[in-house]
Protein backbone atom coordinates (compact mmCIF):
# COMPACT_ATOMS: atom_id res chain seq x y z
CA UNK A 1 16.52 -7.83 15.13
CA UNK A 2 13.50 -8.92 13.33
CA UNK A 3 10.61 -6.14 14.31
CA UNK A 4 7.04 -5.52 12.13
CA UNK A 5 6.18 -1.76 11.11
CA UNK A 6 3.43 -0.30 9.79
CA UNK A 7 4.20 -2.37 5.98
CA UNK A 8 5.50 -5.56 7.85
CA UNK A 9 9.00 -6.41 8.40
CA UNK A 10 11.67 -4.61 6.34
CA UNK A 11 15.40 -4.75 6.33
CA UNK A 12 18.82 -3.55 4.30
CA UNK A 13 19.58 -6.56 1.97
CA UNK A 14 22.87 -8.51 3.54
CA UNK A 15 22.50 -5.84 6.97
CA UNK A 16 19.43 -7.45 8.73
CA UNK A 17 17.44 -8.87 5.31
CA UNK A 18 19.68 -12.34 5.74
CA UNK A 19 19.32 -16.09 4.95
CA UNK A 20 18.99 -16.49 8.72
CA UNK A 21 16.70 -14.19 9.58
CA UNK A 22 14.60 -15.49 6.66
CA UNK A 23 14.69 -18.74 8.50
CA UNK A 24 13.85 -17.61 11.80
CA UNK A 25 11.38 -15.82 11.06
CA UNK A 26 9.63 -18.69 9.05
CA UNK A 27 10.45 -21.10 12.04
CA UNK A 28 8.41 -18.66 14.39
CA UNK A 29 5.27 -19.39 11.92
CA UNK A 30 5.67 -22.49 11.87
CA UNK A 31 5.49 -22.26 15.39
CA UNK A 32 2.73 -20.07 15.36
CA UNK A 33 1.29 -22.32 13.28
CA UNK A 34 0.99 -25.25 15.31
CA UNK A 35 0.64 -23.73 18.28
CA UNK A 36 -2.70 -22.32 17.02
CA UNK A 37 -4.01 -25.56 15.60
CA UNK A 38 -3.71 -24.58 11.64
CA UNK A 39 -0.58 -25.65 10.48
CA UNK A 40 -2.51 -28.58 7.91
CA UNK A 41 -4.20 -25.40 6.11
CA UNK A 42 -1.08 -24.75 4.78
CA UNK A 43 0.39 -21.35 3.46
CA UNK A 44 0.73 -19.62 0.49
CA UNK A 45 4.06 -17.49 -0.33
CA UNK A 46 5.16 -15.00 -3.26
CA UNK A 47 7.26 -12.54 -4.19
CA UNK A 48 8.20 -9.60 -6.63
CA UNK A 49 11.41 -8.67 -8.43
CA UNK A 50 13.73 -7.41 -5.75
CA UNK A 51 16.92 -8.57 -5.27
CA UNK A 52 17.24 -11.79 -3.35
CA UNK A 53 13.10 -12.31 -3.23
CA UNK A 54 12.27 -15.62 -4.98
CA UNK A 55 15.39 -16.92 -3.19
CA UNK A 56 13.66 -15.82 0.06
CA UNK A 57 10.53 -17.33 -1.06
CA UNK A 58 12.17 -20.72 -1.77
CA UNK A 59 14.23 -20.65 2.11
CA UNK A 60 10.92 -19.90 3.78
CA UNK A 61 9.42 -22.92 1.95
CA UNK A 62 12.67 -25.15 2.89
CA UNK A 63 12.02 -24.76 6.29
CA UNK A 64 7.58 -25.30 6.11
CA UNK A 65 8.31 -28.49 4.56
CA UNK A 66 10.59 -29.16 7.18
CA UNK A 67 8.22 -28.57 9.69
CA UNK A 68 5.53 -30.91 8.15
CA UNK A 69 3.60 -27.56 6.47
CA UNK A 70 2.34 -27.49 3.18
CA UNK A 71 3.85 -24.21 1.39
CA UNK A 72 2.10 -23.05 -1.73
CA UNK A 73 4.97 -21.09 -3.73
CA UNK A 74 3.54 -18.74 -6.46
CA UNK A 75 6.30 -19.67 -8.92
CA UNK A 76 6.64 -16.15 -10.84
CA UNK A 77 7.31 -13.03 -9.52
CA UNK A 78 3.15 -11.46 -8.23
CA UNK A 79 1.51 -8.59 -7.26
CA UNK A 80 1.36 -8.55 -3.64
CA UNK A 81 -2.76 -8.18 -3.87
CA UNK A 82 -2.62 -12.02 -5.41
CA UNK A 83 -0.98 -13.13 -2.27
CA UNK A 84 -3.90 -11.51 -0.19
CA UNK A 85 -6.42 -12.92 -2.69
CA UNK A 86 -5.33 -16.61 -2.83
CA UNK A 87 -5.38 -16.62 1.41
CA UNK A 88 -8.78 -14.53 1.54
CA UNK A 89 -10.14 -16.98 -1.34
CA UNK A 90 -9.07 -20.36 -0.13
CA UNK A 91 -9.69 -19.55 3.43
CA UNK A 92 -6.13 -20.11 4.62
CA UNK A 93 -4.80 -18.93 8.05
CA UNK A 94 -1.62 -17.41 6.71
CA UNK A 95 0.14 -16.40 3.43
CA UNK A 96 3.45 -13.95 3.07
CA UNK A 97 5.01 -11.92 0.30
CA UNK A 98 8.37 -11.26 -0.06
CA UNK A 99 8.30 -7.87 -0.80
CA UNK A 100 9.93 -4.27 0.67
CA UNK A 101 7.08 -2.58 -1.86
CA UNK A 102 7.80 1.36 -2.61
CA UNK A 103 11.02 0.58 -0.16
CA UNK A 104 14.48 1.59 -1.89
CA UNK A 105 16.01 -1.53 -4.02
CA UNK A 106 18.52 -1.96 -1.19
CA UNK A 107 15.99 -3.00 1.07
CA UNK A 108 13.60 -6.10 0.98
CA UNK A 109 11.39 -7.67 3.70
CA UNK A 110 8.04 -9.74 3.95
CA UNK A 111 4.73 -8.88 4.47
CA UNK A 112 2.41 -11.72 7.00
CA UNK A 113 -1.35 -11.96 5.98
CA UNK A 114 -3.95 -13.28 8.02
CA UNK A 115 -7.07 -15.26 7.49
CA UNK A 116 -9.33 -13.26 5.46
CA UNK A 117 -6.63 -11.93 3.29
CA UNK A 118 -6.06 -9.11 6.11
CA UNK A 119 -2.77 -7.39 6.38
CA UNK A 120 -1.71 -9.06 9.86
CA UNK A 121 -2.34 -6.71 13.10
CA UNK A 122 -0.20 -5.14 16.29
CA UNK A 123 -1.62 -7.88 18.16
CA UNK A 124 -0.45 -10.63 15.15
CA UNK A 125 2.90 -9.60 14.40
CA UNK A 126 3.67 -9.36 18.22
CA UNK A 127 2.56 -12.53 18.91
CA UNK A 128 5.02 -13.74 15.35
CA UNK A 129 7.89 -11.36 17.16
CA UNK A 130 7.68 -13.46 20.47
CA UNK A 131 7.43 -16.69 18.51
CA UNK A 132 10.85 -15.20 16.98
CA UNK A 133 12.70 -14.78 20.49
CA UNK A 134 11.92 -18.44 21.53
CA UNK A 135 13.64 -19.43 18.38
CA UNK A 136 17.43 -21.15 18.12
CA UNK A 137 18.83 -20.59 15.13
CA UNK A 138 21.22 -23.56 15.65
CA UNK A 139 18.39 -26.12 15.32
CA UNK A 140 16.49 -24.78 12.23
CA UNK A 141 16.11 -27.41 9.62
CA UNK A 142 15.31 -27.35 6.23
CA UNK A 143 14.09 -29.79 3.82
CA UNK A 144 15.82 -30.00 0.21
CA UNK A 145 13.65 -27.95 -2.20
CA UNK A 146 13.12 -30.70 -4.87
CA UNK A 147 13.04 -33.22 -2.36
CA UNK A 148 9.92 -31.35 -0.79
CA UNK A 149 8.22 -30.74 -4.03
CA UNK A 150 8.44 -34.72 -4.14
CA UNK A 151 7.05 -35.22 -1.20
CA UNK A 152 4.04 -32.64 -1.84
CA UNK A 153 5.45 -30.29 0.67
CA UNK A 154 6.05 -27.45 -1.57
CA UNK A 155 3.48 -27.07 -4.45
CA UNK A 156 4.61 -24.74 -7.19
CA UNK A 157 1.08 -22.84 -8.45
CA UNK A 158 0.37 -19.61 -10.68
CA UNK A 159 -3.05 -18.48 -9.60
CA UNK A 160 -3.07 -15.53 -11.37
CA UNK A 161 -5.69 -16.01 -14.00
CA UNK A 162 -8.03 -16.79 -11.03
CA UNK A 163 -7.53 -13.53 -9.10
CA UNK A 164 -7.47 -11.81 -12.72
CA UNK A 165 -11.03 -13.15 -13.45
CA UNK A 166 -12.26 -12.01 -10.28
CA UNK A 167 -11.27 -8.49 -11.19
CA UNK A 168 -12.95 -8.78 -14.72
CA UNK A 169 -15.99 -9.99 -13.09
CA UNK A 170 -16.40 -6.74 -10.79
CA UNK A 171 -16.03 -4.09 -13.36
CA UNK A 172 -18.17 -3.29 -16.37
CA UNK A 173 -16.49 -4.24 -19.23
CA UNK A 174 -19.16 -3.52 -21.83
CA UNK A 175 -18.89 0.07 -20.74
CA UNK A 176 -15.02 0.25 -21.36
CA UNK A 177 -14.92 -1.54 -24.12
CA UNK A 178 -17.08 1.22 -25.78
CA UNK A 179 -15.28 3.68 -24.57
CA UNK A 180 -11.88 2.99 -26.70
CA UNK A 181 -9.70 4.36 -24.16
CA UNK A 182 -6.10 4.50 -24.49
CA UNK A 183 -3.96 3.76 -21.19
CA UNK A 184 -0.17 4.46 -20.49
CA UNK A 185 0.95 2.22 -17.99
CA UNK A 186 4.36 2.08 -15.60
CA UNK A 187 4.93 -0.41 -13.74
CA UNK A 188 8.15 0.74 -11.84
CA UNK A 189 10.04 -2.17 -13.01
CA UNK A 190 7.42 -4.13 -10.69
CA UNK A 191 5.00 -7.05 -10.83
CA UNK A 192 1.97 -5.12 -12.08
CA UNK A 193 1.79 -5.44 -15.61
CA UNK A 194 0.76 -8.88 -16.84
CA UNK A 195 -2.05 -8.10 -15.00
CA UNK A 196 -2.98 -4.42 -15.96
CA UNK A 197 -2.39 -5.56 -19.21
CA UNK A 198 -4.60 -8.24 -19.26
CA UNK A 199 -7.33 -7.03 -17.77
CA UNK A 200 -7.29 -3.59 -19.98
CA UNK A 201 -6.75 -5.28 -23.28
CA UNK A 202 -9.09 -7.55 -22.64
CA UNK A 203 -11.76 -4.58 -21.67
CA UNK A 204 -10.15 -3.33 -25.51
CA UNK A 205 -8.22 -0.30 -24.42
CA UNK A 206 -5.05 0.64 -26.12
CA UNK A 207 -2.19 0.12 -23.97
CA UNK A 208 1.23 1.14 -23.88
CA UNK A 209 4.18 0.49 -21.23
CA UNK A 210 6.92 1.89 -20.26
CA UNK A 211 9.61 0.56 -17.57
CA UNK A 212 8.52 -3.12 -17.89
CA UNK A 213 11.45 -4.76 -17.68
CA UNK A 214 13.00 -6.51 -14.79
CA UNK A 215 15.48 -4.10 -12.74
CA UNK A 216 16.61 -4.54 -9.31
CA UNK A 217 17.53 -1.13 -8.95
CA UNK A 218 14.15 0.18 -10.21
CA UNK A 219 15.85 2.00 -12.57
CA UNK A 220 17.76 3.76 -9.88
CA UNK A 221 14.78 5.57 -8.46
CA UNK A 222 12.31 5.00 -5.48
CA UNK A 223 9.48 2.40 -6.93
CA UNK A 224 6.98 4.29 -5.36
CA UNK A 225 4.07 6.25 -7.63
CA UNK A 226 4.81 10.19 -7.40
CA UNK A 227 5.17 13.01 -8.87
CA UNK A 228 9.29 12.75 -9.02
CA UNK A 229 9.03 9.48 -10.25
CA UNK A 230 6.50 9.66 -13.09
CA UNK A 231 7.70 12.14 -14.98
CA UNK A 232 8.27 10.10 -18.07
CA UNK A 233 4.91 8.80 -17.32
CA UNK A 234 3.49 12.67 -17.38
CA UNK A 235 5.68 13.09 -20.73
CA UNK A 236 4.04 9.98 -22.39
CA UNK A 237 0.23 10.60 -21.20
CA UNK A 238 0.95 14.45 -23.35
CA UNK A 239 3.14 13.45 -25.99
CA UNK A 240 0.96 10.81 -27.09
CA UNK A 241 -2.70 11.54 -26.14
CA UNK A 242 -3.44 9.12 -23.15
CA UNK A 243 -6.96 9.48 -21.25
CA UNK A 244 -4.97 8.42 -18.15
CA UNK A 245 -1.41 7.34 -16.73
CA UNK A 246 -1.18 4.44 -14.43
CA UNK A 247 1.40 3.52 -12.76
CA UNK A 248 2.08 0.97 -9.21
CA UNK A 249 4.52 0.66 -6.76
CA UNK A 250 7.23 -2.02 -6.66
CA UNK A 251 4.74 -5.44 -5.57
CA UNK A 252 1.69 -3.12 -6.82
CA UNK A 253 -0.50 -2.58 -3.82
CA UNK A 254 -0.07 1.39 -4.70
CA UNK A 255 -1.18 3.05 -7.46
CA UNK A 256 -0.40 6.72 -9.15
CA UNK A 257 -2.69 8.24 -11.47
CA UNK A 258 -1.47 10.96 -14.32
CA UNK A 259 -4.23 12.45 -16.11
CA UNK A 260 -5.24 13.44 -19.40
CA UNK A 261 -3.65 16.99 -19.25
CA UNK A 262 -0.53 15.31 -17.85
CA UNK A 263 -1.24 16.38 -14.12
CA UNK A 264 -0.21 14.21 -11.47
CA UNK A 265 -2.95 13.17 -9.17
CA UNK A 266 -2.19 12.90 -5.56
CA UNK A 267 -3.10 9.53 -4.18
CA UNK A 268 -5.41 12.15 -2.03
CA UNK A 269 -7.34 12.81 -4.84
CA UNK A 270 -7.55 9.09 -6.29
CA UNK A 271 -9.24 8.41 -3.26
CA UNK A 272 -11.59 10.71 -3.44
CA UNK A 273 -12.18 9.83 -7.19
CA UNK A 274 -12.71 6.80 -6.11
CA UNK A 275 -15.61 7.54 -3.26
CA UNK A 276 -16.67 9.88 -5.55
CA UNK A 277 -17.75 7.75 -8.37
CA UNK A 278 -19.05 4.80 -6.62
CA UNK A 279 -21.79 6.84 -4.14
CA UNK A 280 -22.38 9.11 -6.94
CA UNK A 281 -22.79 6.94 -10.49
CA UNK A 282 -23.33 3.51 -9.22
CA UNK A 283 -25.50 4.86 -5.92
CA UNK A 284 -22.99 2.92 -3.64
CA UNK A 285 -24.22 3.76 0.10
CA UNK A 286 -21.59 3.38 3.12
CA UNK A 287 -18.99 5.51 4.77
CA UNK A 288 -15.39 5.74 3.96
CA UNK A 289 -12.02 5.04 6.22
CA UNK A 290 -8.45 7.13 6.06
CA UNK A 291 -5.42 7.42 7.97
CA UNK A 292 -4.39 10.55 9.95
CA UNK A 293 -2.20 11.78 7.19
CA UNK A 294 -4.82 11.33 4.67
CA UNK A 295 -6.29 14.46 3.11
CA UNK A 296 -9.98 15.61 4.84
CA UNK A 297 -11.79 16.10 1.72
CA UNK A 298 -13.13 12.69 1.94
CA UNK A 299 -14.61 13.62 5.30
CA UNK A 300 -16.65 16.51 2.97
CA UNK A 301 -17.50 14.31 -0.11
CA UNK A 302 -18.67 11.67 2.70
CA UNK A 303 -20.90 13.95 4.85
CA UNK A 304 -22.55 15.84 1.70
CA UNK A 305 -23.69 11.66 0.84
CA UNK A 306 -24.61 11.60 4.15
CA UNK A 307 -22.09 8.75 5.23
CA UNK A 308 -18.97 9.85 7.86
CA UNK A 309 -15.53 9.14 7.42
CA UNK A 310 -13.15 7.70 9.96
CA UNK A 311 -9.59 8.21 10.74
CA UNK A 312 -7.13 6.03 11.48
CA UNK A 313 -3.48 5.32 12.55
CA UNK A 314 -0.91 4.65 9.97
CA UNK A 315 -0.66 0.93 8.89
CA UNK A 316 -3.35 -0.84 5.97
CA UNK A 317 -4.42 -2.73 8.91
CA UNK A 318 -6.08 -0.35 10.54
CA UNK A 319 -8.01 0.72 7.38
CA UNK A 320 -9.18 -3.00 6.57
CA UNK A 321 -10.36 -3.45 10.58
CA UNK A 322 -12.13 -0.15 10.20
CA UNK A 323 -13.41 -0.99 7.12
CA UNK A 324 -14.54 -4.18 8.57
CA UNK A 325 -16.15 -2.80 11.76
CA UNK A 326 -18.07 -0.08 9.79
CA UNK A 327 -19.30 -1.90 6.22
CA UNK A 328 -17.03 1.28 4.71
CA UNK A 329 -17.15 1.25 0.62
CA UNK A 330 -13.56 2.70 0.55
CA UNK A 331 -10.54 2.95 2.60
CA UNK A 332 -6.99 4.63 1.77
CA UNK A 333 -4.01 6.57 2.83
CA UNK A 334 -2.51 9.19 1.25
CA UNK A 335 0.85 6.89 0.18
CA UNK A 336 -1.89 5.49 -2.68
CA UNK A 337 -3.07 2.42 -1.02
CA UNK A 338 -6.88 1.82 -1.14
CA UNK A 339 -9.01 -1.18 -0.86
CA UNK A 340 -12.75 -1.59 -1.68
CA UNK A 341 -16.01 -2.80 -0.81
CA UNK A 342 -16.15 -6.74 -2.17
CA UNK A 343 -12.79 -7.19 -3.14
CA UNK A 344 -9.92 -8.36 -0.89
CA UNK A 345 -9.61 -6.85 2.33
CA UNK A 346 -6.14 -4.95 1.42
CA UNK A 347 -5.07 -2.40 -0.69
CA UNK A 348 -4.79 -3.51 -4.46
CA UNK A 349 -3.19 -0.88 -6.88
CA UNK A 350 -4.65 -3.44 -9.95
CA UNK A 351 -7.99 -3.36 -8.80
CA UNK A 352 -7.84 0.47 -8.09
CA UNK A 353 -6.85 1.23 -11.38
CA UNK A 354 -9.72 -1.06 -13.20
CA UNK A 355 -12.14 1.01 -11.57
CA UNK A 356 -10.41 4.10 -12.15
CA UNK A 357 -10.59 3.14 -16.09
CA UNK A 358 -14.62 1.88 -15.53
CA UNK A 359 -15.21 5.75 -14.16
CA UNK A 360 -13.74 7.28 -17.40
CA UNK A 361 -15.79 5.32 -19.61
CA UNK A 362 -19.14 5.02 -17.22
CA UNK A 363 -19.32 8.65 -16.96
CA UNK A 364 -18.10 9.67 -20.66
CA UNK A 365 -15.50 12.22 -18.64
CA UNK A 366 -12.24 13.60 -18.54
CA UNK A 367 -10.45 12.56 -15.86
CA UNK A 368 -9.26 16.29 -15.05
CA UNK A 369 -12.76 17.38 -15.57
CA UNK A 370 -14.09 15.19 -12.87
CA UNK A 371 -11.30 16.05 -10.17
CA UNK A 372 -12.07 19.39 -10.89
CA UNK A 373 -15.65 18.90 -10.14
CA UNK A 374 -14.96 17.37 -7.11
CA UNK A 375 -12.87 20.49 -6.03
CA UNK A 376 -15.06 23.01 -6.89
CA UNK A 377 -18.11 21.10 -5.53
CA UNK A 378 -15.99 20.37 -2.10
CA UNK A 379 -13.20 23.06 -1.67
CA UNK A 380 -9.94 21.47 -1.77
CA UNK A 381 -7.01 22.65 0.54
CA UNK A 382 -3.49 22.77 -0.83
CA UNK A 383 -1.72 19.43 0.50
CA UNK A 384 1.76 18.90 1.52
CA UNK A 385 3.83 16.44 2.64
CA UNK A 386 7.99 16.45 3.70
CA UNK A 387 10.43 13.74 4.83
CA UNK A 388 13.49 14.45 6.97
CA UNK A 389 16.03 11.77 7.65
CA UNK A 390 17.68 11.69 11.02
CA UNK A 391 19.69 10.20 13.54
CA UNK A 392 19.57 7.73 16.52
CA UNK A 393 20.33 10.54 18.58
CA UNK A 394 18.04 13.32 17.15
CA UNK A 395 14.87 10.81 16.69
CA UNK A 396 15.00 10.29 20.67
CA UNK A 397 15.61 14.24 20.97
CA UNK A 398 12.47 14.79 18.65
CA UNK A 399 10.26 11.99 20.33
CA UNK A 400 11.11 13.51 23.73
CA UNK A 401 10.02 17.26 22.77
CA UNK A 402 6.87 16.39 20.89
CA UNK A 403 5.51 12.88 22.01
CA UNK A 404 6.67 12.73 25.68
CA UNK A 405 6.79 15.97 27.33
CA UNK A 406 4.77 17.49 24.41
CA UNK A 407 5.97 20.71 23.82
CA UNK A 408 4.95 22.49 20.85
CA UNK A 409 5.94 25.60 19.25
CA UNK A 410 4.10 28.69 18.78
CA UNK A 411 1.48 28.43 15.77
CA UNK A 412 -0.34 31.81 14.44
CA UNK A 413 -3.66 29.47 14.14
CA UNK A 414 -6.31 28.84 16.18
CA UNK A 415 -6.14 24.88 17.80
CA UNK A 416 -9.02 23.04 17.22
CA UNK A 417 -8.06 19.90 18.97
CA UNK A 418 -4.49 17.95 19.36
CA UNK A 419 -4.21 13.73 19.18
CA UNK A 420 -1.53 11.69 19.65
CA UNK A 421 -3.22 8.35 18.13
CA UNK A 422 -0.24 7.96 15.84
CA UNK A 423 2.62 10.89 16.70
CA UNK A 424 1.17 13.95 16.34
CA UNK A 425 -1.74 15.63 14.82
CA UNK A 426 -3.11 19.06 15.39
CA UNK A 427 -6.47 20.12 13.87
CA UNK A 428 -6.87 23.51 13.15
CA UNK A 429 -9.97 25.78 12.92
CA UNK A 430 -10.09 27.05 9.65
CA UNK A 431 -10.49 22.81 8.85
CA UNK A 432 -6.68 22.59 7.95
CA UNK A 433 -4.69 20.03 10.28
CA UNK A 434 -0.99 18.82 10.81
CA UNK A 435 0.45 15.10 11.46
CA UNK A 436 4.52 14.87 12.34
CA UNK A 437 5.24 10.83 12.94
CA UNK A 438 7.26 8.54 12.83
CA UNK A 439 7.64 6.13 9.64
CA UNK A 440 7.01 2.36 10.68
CA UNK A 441 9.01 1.72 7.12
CA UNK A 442 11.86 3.84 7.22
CA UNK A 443 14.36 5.82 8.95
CA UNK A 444 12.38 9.33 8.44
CA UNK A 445 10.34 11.60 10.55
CA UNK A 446 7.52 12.80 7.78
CA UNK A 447 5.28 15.91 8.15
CA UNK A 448 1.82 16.24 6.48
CA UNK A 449 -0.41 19.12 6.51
CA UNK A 450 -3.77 20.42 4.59
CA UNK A 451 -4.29 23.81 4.91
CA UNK A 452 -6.50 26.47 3.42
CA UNK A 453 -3.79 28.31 1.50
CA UNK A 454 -0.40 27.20 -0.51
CA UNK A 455 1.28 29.67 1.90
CA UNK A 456 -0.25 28.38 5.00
CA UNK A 457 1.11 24.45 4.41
CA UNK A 458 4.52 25.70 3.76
CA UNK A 459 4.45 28.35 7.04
CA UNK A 460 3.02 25.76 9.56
CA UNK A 461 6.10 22.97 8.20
CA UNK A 462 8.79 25.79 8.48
CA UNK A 463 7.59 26.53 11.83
CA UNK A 464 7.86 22.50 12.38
CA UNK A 465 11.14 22.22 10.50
CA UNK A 466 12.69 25.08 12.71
CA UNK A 467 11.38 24.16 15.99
CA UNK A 468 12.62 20.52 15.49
CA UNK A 469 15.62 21.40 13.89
CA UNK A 470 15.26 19.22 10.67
CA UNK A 471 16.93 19.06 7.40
CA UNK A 472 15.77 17.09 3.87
């Protein structure tokens, strides 16, 4: 019952997400663990504000100490990047999150990373998944929580300052500080904004929040950064003269963006922002990684810097290896997770979002001004993206027309090329593509597509959506 997607293992709260599946699934790294020689390195563990997660955290670290494993519990609800940062910094084999990040509040799940800080791999979490068969749930044992932290099996810690610092360190400061920018921030009800906070005050912006406080439900909407969700956000920036929105996903490894005119920027065009700014004003040199649903204007920016961008199946992991393998300043995907050059090897929506501020006041910009700089300079395509729920029946109907016997329907545009790295992608020729796949998160088949025209993205997902049969 326990299988990793794309985002690590994620389950309905009380349906699969269960006291005994928390167990079993810590039991097969423990295994893993000692099977691999590492298990006196220890692990870290966190977790955000979802229902059930510091209770999760707390099992897991019953059963390490059980096993003779050190557990390091971060002891307040974290951003997920700190996790990532503590195992990349301290050179640990292992660390997990308890965390279902933009997932809705009924769900929750944990997240394994790697050493390095790396989001774990296909070839890690099957490896954890056949550890998890070989375990019997009838002879899992757990040590007494206060009797562990007694024995130095569990050590509560709160390294947040540290990975804070190490944020502070990377961006200019002096240059924000004279900016005197003023920042609207929304956390989603998540874990982000001690840190945001901290780290913009302390660069002397003026910050306001909104949707701080702690809600399991999320305030009954998705905690995930876009344009439906951050409309009070978009109200705020206006109403009250922000130079920028911010806002991250439940655990904070995602980031939206709202600018000064109040527009919502894609997590397409952050990206780009992003590259942008760091091979143009601080003469960054390197290429840049995306996913296949990622938008292909970062291929242009990179080529006109004379760098090349790569692409990617769906999953952070395969960003971070790529990054890895090719020295790549910047890798994202268009669901707003990006990592960077020198910082941890995952996606951070805190980090993202200090550099994003460091841009406005290096440059002396608007943000608005520079995206449309960018656009002009590069030609951006009209980007669109649909989800369509389904069921058992119908996704085995839909994976047998398109992914098995690969049939397509007729499309008034000239093929380029076709891949099936990760579903389905066809590349156009007038440079405008389409990806239908899968989600390794949820129960949804989701269709994205960059094309040269408004009109052409909605015709080529009609022609999708009536082929397939599918309905929002």
């Amino acid at each position: 019952m326990i299988k990793f997607g794309t985002g690590g293992w994620r389950a309905i709260i009380g349906d699969e997400f269960t006291k005994n599946n928390i167990r079993i699934l810590t039991k097969a790294m423990c295994d893993k663990m000692k099977a691999e020689g590492v298990e006196k390195d220890g692990i870290v563990l966190g977790y955000d504000r979802r229902f059930l997660s510091k209770e999760a955290m707390r099992w897991a670290g019953e059963v390490f100490a059980a096993e003779g494993i050190k557990a390091s519990l971060i002891n307040k609800s974290s951003p997920t990047p700190l996790v990532m940062y503590y195992v990349q910094k301290y050179g640990l084999h292992y660390g997990m999150m308890i965390t279902a990040s933009h997932n809705p509040a009924v769900y929750n799940g944990i997240k394994v990373f790697t050493y390095g800080g790396r989001d774990a791999d296909e070839t890690q979490t099957a490896d954890i998944e056949e550890y998890i068969g070989r375990v019997d749930p009838d002879r899992i044992e757990g040590m007494d929580y206060d009797k562990a932290i007694e024995e130095g099996l569990i050590n509560e810690i709160y390294p947040l300052n540290e990975y804070i610092d190490s944020i502070l360190e990377d961006i200019d400061v002096d240059a924000i500080k004279k900016a005197g920018l003023k920042i609207a921030l929304d956390p989603m009800y998540g874990v982000s904004e001690t840190s945001l906070k901290t780290i913009l005050m302390t660069a002397r912006c003026e910050v306001e929040t909104i949707h701080e406080r702690h809600d399991t439900l999320f305030g009954g909407k998705l905690p995930a950064p876009n344009e439906d969700t951050l409309k009070m956000l978009k109200n705020h920036v206006t109403d009250y003269g922000f130079d920028m929105g911010i806002a991250t996903d439940g655990d904070a490894d995602r980031i939206g963006v709202i600018d000064d005119k109040g527009n919502f920027l894609h997590p397409n065009d952050i990206l780009v922002l992003l590259y942008y700014y760091l091979v143009k004003y601080k003469g960054w040199k390197g290429d840049a990684v995306r996913n296949i649903c990622t938008t292909h204007l970062l291929d242009r920016v990179a080529k006109d810097f004379g760098a090349s961008c790569h692409e990617v199946p769906v999953g952070f992991k395969h960003i971070s290896a790529k990054m890895y393998a090719t020295n790549a300043i910047i890798g994202g995907e268009s669901s707003g997770g990006m990592a960077v050059r020198g910082h941890i090897k995952g996606k951070d929506g805190i980090y993202a979002s200090a550099l994003l501020t460091e841009m406005l006041a290096v440059t002396g910009k608007k943000l608005s001004a520079i995206m449309e700089e960018i656009r002009d300079e590069y030609q951006g395509m009209p980007f669109a993206e649909r989800d369509y729920r389904f069921s058992k029946e119908r996704k085995d109907e839909i994976n047998d027309i398109l992914l098995i016997k690969k049939e397509l329907p007729e499309i008034p545009y000239e093929i380029k090329d076709i891949s099936y790295l990760d579903g389905l992608k066809i590349y156009f020729a007038n440079e405008g593509w389409i990806s239908v796949r899968f989600s390794g998160t949820e129960p949804l088949l989701r269709i994205f597509t960059e094309m040269p025209t408004g009109n052409d993205t909605e015709k080529v997902c009609k022609i999708f959506e009536e082929y397939l049969l599918l309905e929002k």
